[in-house]
PDB file of N, CA and C in Angstrom:
ATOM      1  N   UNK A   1     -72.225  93.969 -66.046  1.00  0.00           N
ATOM      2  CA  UNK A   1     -73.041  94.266 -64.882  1.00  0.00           C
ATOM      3  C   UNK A   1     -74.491  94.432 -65.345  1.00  0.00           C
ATOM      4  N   UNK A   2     -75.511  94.302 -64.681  1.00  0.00           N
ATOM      5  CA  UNK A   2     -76.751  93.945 -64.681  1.00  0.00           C
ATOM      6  C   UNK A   2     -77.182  95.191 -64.595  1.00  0.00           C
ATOM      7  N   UNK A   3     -78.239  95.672 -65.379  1.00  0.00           N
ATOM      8  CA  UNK A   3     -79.248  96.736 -65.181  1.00  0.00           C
ATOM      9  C   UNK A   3     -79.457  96.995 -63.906  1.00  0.00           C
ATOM     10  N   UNK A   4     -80.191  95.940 -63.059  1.00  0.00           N
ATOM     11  CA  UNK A   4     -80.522  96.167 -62.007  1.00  0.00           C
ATOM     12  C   UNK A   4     -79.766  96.137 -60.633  1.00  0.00           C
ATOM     13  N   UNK A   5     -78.325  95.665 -61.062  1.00  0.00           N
ATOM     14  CA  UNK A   5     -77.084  96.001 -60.084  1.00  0.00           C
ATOM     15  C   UNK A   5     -76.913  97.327 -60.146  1.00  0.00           C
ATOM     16  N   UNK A   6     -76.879  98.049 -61.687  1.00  0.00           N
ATOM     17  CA  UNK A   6     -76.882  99.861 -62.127  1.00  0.00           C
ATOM     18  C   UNK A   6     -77.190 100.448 -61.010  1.00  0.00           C
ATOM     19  N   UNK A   7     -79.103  99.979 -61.182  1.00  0.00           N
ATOM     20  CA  UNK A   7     -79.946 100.979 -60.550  1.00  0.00           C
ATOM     21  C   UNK A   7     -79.582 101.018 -59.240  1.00  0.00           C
ATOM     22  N   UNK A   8     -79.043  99.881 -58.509  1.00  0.00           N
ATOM     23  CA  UNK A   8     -79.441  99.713 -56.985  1.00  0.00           C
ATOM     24  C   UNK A   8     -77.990 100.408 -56.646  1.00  0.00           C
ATOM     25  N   UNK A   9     -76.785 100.299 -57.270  1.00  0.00           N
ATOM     26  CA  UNK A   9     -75.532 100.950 -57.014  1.00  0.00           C
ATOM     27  C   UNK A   9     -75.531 102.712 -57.283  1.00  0.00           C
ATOM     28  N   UNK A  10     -76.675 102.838 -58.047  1.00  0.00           N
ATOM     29  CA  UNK A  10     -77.068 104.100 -58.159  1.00  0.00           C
ATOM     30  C   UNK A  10     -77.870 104.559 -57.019  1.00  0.00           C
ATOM     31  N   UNK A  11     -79.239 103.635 -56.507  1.00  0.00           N
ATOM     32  CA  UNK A  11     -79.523 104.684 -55.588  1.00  0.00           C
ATOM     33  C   UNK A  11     -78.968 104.059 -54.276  1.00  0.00           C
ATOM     34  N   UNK A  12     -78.475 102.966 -53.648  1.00  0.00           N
ATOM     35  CA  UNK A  12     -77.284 103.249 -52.810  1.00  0.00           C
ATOM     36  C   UNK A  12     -76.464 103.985 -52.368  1.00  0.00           C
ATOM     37  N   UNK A  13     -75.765 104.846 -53.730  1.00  0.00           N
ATOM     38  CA  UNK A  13     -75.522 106.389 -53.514  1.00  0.00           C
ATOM     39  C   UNK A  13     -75.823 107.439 -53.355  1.00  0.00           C
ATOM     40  N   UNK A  14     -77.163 107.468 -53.552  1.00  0.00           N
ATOM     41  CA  UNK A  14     -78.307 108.054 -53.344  1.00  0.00           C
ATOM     42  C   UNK A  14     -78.492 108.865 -51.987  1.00  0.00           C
ATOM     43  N   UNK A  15     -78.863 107.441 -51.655  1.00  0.00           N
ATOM     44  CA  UNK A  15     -79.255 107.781 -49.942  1.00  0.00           C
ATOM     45  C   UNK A  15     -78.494 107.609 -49.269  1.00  0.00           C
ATOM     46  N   UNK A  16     -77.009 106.815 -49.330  1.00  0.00           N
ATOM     47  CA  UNK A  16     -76.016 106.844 -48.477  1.00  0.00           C
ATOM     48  C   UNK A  16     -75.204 108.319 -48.508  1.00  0.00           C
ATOM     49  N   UNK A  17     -75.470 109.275 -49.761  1.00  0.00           N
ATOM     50  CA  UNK A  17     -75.008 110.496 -49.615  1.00  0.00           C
ATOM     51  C   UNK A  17     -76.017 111.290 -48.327  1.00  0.00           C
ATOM     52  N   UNK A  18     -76.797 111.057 -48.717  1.00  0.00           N
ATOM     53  CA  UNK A  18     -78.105 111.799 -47.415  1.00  0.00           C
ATOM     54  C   UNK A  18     -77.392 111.466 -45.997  1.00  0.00           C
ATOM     55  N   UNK A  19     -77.595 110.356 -45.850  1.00  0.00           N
ATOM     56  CA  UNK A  19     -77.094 109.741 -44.605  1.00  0.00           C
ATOM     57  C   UNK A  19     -76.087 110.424 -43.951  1.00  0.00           C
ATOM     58  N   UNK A  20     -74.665 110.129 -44.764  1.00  0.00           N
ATOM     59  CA  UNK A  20     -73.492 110.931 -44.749  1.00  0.00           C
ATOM     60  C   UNK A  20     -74.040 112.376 -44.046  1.00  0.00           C
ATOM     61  N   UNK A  21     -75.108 113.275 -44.738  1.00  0.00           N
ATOM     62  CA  UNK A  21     -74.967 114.972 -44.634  1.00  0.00           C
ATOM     63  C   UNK A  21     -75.560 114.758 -43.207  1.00  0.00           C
ATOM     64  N   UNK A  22     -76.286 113.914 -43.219  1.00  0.00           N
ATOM     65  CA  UNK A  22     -77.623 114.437 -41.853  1.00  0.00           C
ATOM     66  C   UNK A  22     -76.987 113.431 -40.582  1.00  0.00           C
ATOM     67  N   UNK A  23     -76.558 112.481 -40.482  1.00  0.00           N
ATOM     68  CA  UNK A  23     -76.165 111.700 -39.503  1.00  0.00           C
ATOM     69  C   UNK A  23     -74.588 111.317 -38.770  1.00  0.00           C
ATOM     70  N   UNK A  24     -73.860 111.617 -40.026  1.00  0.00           N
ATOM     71  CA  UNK A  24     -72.307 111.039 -40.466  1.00  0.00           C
ATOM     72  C   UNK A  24     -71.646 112.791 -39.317  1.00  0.00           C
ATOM     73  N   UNK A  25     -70.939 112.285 -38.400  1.00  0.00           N
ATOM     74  CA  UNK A  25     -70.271 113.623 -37.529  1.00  0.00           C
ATOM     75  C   UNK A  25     -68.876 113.432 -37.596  1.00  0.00           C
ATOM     76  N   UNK A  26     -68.087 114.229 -38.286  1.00  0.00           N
ATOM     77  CA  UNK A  26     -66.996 114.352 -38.417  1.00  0.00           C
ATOM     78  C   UNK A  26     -66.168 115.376 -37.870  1.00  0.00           C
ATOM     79  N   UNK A  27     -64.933 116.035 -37.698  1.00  0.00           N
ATOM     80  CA  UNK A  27     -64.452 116.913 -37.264  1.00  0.00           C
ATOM     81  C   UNK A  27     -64.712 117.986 -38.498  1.00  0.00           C
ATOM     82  N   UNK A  28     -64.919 119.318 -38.107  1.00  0.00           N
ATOM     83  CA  UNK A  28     -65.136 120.557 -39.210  1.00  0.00           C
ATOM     84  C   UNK A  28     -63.590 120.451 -39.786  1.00  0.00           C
ATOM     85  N   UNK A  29     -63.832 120.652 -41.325  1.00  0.00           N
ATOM     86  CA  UNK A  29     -63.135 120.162 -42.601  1.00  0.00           C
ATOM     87  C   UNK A  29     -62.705 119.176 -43.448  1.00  0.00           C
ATOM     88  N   UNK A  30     -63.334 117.998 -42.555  1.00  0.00           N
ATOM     89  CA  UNK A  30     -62.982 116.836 -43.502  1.00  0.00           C
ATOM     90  C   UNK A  30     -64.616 116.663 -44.108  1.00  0.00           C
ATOM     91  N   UNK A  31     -64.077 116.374 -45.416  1.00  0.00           N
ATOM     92  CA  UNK A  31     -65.231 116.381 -46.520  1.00  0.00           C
ATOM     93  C   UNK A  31     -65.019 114.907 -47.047  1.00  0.00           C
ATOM     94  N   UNK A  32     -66.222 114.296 -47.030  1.00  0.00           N
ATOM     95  CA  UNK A  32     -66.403 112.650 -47.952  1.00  0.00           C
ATOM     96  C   UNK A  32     -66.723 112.943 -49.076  1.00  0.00           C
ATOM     97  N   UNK A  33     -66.667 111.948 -50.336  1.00  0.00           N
ATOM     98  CA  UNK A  33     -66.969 111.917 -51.325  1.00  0.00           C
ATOM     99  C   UNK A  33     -67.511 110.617 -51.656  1.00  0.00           C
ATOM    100  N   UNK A  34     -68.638 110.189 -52.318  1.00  0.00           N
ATOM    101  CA  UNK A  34     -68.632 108.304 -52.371  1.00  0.00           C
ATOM    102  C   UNK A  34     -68.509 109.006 -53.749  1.00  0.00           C
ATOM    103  N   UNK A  35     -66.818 108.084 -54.388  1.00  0.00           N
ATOM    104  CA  UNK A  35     -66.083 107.437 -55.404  1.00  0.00           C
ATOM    105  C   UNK A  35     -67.269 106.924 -56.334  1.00  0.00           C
ATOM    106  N   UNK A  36     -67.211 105.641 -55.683  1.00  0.00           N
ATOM    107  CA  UNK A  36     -67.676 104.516 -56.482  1.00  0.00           C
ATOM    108  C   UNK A  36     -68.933 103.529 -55.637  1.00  0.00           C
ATOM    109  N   UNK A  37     -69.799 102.927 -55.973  1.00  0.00           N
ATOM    110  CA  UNK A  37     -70.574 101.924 -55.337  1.00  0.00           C
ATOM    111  C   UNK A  37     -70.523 100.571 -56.261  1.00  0.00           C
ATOM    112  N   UNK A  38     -70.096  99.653 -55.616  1.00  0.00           N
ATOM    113  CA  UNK A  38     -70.061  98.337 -56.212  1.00  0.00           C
ATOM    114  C   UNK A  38     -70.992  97.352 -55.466  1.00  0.00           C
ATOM    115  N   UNK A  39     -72.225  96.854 -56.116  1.00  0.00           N
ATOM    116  CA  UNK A  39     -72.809  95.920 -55.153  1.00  0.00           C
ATOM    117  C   UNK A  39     -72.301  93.901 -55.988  1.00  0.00           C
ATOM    118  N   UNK A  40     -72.053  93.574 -55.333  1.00  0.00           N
ATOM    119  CA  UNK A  40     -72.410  91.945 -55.576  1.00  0.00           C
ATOM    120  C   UNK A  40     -73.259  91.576 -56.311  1.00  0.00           C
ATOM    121  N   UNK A  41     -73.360  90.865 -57.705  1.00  0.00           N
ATOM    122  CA  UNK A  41     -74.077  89.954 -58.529  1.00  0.00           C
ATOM    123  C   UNK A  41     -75.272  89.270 -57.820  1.00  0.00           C
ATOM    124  N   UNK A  42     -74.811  88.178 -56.273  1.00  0.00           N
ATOM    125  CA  UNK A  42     -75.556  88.239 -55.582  1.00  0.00           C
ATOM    126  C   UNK A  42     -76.131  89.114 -54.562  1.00  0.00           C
ATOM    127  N   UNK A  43     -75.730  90.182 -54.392  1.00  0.00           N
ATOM    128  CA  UNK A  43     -76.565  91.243 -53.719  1.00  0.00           C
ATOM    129  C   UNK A  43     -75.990  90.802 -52.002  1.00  0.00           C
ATOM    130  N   UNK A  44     -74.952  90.661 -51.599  1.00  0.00           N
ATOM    131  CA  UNK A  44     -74.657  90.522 -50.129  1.00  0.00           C
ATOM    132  C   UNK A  44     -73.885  91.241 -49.735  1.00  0.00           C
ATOM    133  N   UNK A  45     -72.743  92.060 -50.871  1.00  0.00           N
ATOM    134  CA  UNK A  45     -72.187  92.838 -50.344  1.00  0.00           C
ATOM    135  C   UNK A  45     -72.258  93.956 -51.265  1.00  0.00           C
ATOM    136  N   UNK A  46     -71.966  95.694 -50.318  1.00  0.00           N
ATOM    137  CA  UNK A  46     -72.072  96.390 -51.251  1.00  0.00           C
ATOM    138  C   UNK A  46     -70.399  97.483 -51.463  1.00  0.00           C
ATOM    139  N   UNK A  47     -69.750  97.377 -52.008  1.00  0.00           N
ATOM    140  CA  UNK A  47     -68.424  98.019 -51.702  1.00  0.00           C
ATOM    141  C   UNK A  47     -68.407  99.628 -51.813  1.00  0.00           C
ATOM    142  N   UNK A  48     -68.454 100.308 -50.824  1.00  0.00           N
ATOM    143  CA  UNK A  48     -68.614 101.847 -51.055  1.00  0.00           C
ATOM    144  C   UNK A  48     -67.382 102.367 -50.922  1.00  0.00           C
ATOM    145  N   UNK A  49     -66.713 102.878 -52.627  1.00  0.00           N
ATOM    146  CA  UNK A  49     -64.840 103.650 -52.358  1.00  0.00           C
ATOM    147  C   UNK A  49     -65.208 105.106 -51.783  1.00  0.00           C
ATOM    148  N   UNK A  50     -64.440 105.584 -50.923  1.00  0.00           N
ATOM    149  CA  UNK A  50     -65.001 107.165 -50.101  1.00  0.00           C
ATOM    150  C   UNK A  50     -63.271 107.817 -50.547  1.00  0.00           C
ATOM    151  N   UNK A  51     -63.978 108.874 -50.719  1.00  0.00           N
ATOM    152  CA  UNK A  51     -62.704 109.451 -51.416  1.00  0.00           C
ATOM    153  C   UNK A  51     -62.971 110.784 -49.878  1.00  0.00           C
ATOM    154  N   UNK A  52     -61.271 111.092 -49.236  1.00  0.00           N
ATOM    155  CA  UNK A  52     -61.286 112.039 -48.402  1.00  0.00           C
ATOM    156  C   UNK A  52     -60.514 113.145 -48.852  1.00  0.00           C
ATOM    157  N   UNK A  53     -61.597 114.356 -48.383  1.00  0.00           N
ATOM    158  CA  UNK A  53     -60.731 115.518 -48.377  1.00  0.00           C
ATOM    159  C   UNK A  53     -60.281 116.287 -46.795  1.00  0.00           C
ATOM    160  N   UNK A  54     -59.308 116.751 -46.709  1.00  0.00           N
ATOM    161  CA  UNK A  54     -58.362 116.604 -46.980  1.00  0.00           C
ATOM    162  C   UNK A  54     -57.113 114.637 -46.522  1.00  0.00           C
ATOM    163  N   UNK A  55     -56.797 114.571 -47.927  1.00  0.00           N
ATOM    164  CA  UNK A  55     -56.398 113.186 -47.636  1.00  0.00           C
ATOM    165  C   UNK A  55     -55.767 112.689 -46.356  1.00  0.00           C
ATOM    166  N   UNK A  56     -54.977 114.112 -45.515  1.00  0.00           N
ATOM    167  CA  UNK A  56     -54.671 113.245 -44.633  1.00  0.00           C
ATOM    168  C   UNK A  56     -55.238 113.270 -43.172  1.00  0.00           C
ATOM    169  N   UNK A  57     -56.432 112.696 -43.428  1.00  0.00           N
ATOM    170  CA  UNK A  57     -57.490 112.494 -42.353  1.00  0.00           C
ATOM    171  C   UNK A  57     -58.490 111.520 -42.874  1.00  0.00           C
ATOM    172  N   UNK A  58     -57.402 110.808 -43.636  1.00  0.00           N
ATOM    173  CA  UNK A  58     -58.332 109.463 -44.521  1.00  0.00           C
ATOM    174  C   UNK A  58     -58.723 108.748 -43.258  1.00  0.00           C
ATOM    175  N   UNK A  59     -57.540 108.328 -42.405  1.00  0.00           N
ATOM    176  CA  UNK A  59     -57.496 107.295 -41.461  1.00  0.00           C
ATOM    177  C   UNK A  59     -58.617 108.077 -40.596  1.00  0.00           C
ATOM    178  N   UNK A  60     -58.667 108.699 -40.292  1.00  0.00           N
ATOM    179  CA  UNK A  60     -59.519 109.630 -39.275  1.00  0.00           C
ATOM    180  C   UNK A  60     -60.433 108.785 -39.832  1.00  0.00           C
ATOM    181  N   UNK A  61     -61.144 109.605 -41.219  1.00  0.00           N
ATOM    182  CA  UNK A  61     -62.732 109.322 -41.728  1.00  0.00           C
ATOM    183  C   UNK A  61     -62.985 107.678 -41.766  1.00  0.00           C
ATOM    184  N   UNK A  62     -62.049 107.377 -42.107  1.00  0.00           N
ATOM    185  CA  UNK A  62     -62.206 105.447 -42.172  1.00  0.00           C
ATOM    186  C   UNK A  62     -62.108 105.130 -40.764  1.00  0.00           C
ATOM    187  N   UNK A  63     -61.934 105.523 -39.828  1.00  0.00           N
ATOM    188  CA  UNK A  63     -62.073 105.005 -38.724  1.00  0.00           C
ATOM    189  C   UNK A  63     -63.896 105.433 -38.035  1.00  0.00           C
ATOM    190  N   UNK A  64     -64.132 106.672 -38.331  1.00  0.00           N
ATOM    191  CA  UNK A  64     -65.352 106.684 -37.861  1.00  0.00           C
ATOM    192  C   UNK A  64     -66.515 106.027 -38.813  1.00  0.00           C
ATOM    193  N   UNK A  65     -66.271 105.819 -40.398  1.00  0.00           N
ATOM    194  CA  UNK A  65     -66.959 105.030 -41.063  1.00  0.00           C
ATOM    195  C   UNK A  65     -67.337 103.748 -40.374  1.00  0.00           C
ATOM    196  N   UNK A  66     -66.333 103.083 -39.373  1.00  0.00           N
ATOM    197  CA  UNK A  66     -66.333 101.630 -39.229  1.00  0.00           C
ATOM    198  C   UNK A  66     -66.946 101.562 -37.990  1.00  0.00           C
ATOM    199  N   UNK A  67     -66.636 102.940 -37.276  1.00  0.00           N
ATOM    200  CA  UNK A  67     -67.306 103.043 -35.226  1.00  0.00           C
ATOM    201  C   UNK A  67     -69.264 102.917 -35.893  1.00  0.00           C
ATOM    202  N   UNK A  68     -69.154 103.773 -37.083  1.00  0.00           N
ATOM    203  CA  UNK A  68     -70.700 104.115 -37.578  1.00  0.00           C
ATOM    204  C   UNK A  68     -71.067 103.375 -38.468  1.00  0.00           C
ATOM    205  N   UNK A  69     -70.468 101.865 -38.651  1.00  0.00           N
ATOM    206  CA  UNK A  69     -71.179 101.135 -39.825  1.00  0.00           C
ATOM    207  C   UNK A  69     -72.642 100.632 -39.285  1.00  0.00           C
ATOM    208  N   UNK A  70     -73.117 100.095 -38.160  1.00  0.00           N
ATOM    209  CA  UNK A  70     -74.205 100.232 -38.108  1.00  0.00           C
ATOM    210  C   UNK A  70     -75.403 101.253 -38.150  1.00  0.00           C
ATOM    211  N   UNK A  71     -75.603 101.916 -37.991  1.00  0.00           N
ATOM    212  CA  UNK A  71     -76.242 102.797 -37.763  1.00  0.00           C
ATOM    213  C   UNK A  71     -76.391 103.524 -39.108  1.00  0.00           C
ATOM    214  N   UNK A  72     -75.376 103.557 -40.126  1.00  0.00           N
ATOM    215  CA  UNK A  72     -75.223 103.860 -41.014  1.00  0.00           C
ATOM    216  C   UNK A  72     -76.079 102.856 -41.837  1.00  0.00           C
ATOM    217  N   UNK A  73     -75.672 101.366 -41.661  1.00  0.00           N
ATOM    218  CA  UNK A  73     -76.479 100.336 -42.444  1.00  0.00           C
ATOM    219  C   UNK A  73     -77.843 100.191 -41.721  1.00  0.00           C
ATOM    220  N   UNK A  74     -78.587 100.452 -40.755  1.00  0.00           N
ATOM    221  CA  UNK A  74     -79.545 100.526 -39.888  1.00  0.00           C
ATOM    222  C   UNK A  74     -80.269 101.938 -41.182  1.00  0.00           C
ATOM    223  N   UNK A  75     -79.616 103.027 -41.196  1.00  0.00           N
ATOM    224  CA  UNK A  75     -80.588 103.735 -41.444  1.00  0.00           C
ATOM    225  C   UNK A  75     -80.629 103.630 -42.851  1.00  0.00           C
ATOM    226  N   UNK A  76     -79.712 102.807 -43.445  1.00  0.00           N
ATOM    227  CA  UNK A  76     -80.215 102.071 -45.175  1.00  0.00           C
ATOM    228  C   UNK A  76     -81.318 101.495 -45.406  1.00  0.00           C
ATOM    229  N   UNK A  77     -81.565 100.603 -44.294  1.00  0.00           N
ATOM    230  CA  UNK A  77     -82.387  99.403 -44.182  1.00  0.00           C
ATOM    231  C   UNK A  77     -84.021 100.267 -44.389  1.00  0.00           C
ATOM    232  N   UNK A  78     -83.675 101.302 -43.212  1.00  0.00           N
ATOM    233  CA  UNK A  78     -84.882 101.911 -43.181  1.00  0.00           C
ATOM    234  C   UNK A  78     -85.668 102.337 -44.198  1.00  0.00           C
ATOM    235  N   UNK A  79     -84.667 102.949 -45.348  1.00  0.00           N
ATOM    236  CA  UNK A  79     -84.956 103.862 -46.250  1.00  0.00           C
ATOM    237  C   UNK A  79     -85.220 102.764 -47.922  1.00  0.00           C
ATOM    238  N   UNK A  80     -84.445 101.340 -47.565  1.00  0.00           N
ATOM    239  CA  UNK A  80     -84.798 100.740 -48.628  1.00  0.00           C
ATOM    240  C   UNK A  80     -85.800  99.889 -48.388  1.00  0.00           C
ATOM    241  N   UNK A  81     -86.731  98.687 -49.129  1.00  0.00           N
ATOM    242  CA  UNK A  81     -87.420  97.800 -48.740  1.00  0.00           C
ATOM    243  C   UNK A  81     -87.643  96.528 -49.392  1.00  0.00           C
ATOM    244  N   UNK A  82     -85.998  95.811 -49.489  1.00  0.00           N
ATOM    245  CA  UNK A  82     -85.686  95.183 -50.287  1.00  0.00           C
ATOM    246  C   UNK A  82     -85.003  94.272 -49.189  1.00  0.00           C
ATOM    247  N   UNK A  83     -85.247  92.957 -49.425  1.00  0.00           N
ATOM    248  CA  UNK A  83     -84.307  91.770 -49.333  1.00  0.00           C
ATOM    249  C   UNK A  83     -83.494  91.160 -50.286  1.00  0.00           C
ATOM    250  N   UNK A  84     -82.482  90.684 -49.848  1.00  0.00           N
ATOM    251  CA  UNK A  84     -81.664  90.986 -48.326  1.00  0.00           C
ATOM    252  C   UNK A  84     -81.057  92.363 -48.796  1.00  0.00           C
ATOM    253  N   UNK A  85     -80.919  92.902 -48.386  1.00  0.00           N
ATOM    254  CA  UNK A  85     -79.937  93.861 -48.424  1.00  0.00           C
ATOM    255  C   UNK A  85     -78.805  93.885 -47.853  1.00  0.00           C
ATOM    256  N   UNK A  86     -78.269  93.936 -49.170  1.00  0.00           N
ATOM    257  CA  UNK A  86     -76.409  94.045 -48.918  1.00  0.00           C
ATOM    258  C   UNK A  86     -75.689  94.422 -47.334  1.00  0.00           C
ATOM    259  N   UNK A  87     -74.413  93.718 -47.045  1.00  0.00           N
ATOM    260  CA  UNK A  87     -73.509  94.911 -45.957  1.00  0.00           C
ATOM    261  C   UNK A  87     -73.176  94.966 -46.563  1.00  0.00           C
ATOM    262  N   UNK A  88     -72.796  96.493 -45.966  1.00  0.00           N
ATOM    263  CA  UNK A  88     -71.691  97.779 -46.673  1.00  0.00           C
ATOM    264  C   UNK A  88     -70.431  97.403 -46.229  1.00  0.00           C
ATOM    265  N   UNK A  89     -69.305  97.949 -46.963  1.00  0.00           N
ATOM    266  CA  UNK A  89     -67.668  97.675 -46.803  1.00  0.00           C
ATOM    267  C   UNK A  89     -67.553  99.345 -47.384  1.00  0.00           C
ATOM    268  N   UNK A  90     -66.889  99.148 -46.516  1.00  0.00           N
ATOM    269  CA  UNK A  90     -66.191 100.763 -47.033  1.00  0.00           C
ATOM    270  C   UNK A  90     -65.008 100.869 -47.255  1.00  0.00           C
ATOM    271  N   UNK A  91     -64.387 101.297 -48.265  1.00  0.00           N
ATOM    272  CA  UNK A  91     -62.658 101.296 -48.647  1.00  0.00           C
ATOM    273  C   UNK A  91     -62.304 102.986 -49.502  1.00  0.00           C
ATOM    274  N   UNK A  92     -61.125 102.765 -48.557  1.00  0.00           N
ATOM    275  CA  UNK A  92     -60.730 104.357 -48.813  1.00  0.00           C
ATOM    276  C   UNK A  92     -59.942 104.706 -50.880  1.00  0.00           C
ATOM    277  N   UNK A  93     -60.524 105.188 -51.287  1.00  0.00           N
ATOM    278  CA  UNK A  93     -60.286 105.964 -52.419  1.00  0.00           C
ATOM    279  C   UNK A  93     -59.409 106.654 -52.752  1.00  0.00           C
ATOM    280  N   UNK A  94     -58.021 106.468 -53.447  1.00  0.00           N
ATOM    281  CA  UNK A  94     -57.117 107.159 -53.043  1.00  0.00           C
ATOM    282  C   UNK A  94     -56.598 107.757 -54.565  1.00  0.00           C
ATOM    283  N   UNK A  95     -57.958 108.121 -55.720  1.00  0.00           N
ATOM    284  CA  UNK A  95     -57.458 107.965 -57.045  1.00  0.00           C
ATOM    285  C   UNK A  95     -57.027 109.174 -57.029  1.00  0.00           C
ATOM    286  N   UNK A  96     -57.459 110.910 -56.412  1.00  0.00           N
ATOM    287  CA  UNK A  96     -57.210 111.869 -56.514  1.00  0.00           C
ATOM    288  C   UNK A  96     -55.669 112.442 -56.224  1.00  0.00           C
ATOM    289  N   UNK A  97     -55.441 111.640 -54.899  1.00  0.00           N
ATOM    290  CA  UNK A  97     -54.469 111.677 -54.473  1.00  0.00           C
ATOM    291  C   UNK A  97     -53.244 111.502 -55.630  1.00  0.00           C
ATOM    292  N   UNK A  98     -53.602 109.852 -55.778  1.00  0.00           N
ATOM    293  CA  UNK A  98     -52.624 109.407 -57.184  1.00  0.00           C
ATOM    294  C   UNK A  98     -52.492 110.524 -58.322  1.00  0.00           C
ATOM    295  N   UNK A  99     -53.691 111.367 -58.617  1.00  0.00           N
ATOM    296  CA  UNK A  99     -53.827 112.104 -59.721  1.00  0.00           C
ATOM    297  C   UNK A  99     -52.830 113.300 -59.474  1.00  0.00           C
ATOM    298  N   UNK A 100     -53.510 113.619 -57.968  1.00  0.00           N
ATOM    299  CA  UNK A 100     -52.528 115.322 -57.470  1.00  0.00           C
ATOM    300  C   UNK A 100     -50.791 114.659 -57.908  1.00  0.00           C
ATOM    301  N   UNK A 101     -50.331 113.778 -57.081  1.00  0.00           N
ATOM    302  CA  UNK A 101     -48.945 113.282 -57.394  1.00  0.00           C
ATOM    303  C   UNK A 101     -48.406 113.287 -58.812  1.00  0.00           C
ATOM    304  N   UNK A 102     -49.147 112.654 -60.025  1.00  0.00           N
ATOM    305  CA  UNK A 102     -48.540 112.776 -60.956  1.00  0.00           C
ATOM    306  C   UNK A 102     -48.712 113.998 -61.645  1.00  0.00           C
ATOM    307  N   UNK A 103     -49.588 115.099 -61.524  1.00  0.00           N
ATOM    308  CA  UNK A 103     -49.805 116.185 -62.105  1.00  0.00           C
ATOM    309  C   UNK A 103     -48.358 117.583 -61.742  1.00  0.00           C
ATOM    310  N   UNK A 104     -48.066 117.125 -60.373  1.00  0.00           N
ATOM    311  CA  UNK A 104     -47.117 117.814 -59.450  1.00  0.00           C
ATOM    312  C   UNK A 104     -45.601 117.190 -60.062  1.00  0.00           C
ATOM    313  N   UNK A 105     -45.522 115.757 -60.860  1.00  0.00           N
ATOM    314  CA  UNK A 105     -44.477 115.916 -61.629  1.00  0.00           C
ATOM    315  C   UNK A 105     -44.330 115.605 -62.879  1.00  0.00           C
ATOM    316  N   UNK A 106     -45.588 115.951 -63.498  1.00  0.00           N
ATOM    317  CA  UNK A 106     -45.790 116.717 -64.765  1.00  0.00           C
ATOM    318  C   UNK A 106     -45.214 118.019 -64.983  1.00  0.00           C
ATOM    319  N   UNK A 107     -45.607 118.571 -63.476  1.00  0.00           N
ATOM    320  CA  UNK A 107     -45.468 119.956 -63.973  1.00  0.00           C
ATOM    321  C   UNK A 107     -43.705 120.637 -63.663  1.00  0.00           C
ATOM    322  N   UNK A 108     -43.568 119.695 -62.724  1.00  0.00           N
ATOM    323  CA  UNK A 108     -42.089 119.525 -62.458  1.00  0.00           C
ATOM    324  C   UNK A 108     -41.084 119.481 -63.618  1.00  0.00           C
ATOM    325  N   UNK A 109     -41.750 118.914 -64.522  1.00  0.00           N
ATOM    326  CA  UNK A 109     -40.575 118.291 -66.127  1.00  0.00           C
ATOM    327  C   UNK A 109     -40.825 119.661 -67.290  1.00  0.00           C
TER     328      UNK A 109
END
């Protein structure tokens, strides 16, 4: 990966965390996390993994991610000043989950 894929997957997360606190309306207790940011070599897409707490209100949060992908990518646009800029994809994160499961029969043995 490219230096400058780094930087831009870095501050992608950046300001899409902002976004999230100040704009993003969820029901009180579900908490996001952005995982991971993956942008495209060519820069068209950007893959954001969202890790949910509590997991089972993933579907919940992935559903309002997708009612709010504009507005969400609207207020990217604003804040970056770069062409083209990527769409966002959002995909649910499910490594913790995987982690809680095998730790629970770790501890089981």
């Amino acid at each position: 990966m490219s230096e400058r894929i780094t930087k831009l997957n870095k501050l992608f997360k950046e300001h899409l965390g902002e976004i999230f606190q100040r704009e993003l309306s969820l029901k009180p207790g579900v908490f996001l996390t952005i995982a991971k940011v993956d942008t495209t070599p060519d820069l068209r897409y950007t893959r954001v993994s969202i890790s949910v707490f509590p997991f089972k209100d993933t579907d919940y949060a992935m559903k309002t991610l997708a009612k709010e992908i504009y507005s969400i990518q609207g207020a990217l646009n604003k804040k970056l000043k770069m062409r083209p800029l990527p769409r966002l994809q959002f995909v649910s994160d499910s490594t913790e989950e995987e982690a809680d499961k095998i730790e629970k029969i770790l501890a089981q043995i």
